[in-house]
C-alpha atoms as a PDB file:
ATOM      1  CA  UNK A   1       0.000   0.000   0.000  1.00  0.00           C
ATOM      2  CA  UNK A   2       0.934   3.613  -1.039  1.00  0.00           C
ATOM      3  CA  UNK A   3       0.017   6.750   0.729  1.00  0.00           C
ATOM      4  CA  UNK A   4       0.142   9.997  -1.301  1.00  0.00           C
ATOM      5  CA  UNK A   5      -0.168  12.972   0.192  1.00  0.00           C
ATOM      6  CA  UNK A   6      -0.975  15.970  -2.013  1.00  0.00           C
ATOM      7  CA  UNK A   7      -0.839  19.998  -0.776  1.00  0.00           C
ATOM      8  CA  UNK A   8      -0.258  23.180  -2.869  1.00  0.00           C
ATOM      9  CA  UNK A   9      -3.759  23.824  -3.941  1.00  0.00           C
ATOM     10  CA  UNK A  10      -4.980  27.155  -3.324  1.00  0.00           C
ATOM     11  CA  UNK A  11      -7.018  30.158  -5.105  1.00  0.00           C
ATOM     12  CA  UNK A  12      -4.913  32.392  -7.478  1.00  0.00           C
ATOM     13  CA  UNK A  13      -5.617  34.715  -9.830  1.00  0.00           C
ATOM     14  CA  UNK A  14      -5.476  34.168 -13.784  1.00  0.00           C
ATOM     15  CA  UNK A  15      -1.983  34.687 -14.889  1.00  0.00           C
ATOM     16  CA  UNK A  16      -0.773  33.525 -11.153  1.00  0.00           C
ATOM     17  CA  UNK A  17       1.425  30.277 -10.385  1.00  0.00           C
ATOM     18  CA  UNK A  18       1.078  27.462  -7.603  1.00  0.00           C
ATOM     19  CA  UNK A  19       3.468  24.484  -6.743  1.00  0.00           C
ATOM     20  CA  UNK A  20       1.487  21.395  -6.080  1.00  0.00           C
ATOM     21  CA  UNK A  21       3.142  18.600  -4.105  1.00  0.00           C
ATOM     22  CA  UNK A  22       2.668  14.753  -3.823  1.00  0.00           C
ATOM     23  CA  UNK A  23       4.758  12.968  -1.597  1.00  0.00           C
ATOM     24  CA  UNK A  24       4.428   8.917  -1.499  1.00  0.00           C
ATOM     25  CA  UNK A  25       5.060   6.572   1.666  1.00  0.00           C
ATOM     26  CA  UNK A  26       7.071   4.125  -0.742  1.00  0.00           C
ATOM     27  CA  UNK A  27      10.371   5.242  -2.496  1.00  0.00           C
ATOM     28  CA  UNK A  28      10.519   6.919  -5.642  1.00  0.00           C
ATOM     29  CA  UNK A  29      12.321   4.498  -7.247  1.00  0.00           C
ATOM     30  CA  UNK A  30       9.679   1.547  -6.182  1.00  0.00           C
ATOM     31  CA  UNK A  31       7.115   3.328  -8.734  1.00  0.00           C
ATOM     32  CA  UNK A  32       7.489   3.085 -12.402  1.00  0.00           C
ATOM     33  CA  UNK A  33       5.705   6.752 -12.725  1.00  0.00           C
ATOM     34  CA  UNK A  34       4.080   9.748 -11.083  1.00  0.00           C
ATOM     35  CA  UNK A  35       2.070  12.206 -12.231  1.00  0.00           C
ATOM     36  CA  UNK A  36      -0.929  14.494 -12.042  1.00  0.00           C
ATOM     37  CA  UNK A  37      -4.602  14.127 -13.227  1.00  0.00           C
ATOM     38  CA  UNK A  38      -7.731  16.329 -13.433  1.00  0.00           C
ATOM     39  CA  UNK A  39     -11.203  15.919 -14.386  1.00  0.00           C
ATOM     40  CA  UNK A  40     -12.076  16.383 -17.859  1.00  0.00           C
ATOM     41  CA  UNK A  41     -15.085  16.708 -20.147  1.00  0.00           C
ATOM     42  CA  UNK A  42     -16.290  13.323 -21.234  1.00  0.00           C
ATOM     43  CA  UNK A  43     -13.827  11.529 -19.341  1.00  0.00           C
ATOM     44  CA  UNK A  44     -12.716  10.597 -15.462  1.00  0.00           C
ATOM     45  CA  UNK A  45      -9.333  12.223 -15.091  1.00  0.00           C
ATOM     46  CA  UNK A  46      -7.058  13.127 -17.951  1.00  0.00           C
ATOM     47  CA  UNK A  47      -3.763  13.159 -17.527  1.00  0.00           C
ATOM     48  CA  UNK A  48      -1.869  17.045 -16.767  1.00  0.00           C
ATOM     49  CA  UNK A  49       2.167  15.482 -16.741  1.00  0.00           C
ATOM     50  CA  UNK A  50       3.562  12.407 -15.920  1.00  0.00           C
ATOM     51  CA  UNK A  51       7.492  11.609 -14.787  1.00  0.00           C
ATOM     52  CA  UNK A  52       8.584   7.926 -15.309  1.00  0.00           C
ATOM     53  CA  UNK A  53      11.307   6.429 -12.875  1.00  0.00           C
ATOM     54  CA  UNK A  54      13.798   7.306 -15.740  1.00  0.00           C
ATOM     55  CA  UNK A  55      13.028  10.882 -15.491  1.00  0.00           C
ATOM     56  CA  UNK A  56      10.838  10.999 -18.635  1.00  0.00           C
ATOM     57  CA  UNK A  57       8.361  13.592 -18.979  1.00  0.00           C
ATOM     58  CA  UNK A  58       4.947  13.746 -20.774  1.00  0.00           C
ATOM     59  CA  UNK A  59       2.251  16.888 -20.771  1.00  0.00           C
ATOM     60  CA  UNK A  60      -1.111  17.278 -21.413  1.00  0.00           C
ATOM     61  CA  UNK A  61      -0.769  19.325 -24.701  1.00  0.00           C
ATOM     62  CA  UNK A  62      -3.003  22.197 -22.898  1.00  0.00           C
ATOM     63  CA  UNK A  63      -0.441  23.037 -20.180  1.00  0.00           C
ATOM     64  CA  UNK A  64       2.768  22.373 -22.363  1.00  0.00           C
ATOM     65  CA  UNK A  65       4.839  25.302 -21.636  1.00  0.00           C
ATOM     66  CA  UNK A  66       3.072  26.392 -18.302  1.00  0.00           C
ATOM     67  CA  UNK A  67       3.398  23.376 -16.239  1.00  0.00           C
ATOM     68  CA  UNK A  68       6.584  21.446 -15.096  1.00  0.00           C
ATOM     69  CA  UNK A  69       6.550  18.313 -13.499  1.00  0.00           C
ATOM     70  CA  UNK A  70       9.677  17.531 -11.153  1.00  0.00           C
ATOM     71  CA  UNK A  71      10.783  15.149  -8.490  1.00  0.00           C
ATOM     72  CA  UNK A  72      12.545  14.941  -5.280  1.00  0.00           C
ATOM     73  CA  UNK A  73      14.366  11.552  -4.992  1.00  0.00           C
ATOM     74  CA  UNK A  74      15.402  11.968  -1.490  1.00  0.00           C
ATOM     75  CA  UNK A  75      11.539  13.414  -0.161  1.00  0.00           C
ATOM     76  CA  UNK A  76       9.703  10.798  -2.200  1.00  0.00           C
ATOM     77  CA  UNK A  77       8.001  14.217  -3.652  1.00  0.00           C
ATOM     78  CA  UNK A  78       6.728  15.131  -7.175  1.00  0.00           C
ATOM     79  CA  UNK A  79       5.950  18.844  -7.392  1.00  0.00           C
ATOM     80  CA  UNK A  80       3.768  20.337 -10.384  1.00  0.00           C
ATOM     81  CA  UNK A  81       5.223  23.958 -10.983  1.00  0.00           C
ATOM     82  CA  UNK A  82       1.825  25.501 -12.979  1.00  0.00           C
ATOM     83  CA  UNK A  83       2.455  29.072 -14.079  1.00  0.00           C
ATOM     84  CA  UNK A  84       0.387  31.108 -16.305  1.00  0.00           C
ATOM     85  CA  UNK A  85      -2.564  30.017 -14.408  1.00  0.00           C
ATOM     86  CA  UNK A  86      -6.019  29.939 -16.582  1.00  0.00           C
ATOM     87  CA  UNK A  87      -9.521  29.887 -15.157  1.00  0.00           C
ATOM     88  CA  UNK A  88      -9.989  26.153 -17.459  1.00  0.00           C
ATOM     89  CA  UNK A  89      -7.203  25.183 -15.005  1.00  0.00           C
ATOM     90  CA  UNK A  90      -9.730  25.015 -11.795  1.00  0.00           C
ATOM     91  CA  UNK A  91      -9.981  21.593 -10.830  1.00  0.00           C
ATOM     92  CA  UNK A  92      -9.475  19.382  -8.707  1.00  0.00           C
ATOM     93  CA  UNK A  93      -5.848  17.978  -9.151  1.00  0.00           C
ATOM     94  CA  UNK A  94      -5.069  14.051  -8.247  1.00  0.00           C
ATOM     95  CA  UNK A  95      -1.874  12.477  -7.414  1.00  0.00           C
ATOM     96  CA  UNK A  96      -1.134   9.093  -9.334  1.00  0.00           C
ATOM     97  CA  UNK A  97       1.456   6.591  -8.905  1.00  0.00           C
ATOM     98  CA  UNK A  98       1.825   3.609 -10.655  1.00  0.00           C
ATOM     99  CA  UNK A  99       4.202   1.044  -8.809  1.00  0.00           C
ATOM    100  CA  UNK A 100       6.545  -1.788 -10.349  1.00  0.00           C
ATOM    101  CA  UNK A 101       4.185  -4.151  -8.824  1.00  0.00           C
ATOM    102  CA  UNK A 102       1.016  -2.837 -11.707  1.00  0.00           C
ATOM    103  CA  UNK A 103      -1.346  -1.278  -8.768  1.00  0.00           C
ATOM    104  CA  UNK A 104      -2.109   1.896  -9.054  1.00  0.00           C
ATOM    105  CA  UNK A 105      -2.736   4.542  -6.577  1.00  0.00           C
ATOM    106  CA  UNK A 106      -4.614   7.768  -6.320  1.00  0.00           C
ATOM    107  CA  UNK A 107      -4.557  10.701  -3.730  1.00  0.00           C
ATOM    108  CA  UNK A 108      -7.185  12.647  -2.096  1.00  0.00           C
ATOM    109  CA  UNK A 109      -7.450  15.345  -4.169  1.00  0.00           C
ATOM    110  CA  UNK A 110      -6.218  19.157  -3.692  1.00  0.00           C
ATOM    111  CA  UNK A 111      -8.411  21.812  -5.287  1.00  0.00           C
ATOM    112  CA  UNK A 112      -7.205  24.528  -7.538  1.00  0.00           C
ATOM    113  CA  UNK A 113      -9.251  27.608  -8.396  1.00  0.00           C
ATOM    114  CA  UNK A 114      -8.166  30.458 -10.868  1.00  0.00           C
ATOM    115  CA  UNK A 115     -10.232  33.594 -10.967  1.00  0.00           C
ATOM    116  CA  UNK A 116     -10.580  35.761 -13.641  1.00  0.00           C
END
């Protein structure tokens, strides 16, 4: 079992930035990826940006070039920079990690809300 704990989420304005953080009870290097999902239209949860235990990176094509994805080895921690905040970014934001054994693993949820 996996525990992810997710903060960062806040109310900003349009054109504002906020750091989430998801930080995993298992080490880093015991999950093949990590990455952050959001409600969609039409779907669950699409995927905002992924990091694989190689350090490979993949974005949801609407946040390329606002969002980063990074990762703290030693904390366990993936952080989602998001800068250049847009109002279609309010959501709710979910934590994923997928670990070498197949299961999968969600967090809570942490709630981000841009204002025009």
């Amino acid at each position: 079992q996996v525990q992810l704990v997710e903060s960062g989420g806040g109310l900003v304005q349009a054109g504002g930035s906020l750091r989430l953080s998801c930080t995993a009870s298992a080490s880093i290097f015991s999950v093949n990826a990590m990455g952050w999902y959001r409600p969609a239209p039409g779907k669950q949860r699409e995927l905002v940006a992924l990091i694989t235990r190689g350090g490979s990176t993949n974005y949801a094509d609407s946040v390329k070039g606002r969002f980063t994805i990074s990762r703290d080895n030693a904390k366990n921690t993936v952080y989602l920079q998001m800068n250049s905040l847009k109002t279609e970014d309010s959501a709710v934001y979910y934590c994923n990690v997928v670990h070498v054994s197949g299961l999968v693993y969600w967090g809570q949820g942490t709630q981000v809300t841009v204002s025009s």
